[in-house]
Structure formats: C-alpha cells, structure tokens
C-alpha atoms as a PDB file:
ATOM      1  CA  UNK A   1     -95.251 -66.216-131.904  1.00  0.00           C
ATOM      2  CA  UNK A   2     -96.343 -66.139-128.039  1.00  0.00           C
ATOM      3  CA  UNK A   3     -96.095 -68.554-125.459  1.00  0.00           C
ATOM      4  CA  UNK A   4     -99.418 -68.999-123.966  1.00  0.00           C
ATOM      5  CA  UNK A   5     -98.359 -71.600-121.250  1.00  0.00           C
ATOM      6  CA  UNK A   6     -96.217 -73.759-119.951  1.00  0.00           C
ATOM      7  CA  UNK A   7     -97.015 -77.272-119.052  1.00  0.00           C
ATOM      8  CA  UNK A   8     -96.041 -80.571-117.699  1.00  0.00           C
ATOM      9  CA  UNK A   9     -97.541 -83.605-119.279  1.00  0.00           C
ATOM     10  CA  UNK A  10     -98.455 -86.519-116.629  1.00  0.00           C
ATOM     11  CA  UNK A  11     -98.967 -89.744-118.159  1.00  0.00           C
ATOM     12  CA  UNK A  12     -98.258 -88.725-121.771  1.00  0.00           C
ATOM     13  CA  UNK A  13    -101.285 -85.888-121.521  1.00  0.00           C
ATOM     14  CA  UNK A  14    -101.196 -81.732-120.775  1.00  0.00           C
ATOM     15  CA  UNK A  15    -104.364 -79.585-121.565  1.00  0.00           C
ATOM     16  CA  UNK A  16    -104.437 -76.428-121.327  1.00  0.00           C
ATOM     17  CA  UNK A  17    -107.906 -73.495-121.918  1.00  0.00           C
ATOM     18  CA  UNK A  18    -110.939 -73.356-120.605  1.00  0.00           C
ATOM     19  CA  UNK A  19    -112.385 -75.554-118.601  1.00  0.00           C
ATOM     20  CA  UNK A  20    -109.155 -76.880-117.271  1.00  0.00           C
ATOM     21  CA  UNK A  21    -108.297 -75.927-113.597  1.00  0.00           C
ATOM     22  CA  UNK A  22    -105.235 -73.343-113.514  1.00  0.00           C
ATOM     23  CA  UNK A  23    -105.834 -72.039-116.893  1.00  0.00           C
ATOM     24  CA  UNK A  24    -107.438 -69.248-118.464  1.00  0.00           C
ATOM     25  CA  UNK A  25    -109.338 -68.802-121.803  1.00  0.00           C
ATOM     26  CA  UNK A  26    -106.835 -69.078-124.866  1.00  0.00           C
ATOM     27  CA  UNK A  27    -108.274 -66.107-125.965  1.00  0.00           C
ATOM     28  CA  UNK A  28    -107.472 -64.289-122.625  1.00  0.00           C
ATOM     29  CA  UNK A  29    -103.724 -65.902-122.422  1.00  0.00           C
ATOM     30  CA  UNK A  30    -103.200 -63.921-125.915  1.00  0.00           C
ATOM     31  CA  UNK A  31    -104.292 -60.885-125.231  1.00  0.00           C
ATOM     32  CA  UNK A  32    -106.853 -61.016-128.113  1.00  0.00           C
ATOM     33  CA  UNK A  33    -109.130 -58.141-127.189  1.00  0.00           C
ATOM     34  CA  UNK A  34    -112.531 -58.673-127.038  1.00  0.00           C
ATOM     35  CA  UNK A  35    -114.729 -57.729-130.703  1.00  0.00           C
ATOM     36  CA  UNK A  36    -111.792 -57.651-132.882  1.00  0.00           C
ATOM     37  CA  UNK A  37    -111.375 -59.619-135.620  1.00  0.00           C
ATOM     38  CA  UNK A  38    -108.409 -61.132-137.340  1.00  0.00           C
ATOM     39  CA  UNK A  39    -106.843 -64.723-137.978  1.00  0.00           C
ATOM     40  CA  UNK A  40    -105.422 -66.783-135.171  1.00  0.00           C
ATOM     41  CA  UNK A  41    -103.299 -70.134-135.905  1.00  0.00           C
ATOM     42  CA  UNK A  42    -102.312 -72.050-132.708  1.00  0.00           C
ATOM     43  CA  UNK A  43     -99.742 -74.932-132.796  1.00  0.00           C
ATOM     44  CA  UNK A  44     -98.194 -77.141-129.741  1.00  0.00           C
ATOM     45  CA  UNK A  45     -94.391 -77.409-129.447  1.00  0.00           C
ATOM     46  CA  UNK A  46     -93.070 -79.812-126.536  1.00  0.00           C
ATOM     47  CA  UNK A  47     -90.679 -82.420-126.245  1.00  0.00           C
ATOM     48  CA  UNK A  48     -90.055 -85.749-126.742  1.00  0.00           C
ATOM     49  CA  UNK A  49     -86.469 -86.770-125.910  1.00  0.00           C
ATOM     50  CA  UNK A  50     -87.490 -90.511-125.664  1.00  0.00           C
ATOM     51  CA  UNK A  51     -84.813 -92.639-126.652  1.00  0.00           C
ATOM     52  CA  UNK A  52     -87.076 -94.208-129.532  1.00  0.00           C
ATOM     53  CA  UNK A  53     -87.727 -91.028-131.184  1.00  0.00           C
ATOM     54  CA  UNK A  54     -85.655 -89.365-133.557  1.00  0.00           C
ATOM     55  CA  UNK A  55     -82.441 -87.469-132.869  1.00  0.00           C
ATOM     56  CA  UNK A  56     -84.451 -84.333-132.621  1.00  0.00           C
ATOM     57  CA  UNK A  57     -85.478 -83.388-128.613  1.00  0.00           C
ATOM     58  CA  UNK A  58     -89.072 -81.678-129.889  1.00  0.00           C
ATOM     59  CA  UNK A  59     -91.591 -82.057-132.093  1.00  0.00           C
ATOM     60  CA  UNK A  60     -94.974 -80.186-132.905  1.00  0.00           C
ATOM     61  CA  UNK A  61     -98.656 -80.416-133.464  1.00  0.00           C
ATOM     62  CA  UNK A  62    -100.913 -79.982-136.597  1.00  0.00           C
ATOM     63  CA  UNK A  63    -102.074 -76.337-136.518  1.00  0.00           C
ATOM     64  CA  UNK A  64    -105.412 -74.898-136.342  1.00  0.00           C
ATOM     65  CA  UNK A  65    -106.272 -71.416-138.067  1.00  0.00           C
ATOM     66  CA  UNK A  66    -109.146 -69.523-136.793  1.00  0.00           C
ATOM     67  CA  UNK A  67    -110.790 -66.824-138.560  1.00  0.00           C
END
C-alpha cells in the first residue's frame, strides 16, 4: 500500500491526478516506471466522522484494477 496524496475535501469533493492543479500523474505519484508492466489496484480511504454515519471515523471507495 502507498499513499499517493493527501487531500482536503471542500464542499464534500477532493480530486486528485492529472489535470488537477497541484497534482501530478497517478502514475508519477507511484513511482510506476515508465514501460513496465504489471497490475495496479487503486482505492480511496478518507473520513467521514459525521455524526449520521456509523460509529466507524473512515470509510473507503470501490477499487479499480488496472492491468
């Protein structure tokens, strides 16, 4: 597992790769070097201590595997 960022959400909404000002490729932030192959599966933890949410404090995303 590696941490490729760290972000604050405003209004509910954080992006983060390219195209987004501040950030780098998600390739880059990985250190995937360019030509080699392999399987990459990315996944979003953050948090949601809302008092409406469950007694957990974070949650995650649906994952996407790339080949």
């Amino acid at each position: 597992m590696i941490r490729l960022s760290s972000r604050t959400a405003l209004a509910g909404i954080a992006s983060l790769g390219h195209g987004v000002p501040g950030s780098g490729a998600i390739s880059d932030l990985g250190a995937i070097p360019p030509g080699v192959g392999g399987t990459r599966t990315y996944q979003v933890w953050y948090r949601n201590a809302v008092a409406f949410c469950t007694p957990s404090t974070s949650n995650t995303t649906n994952a996407v595997e790339l080949i």
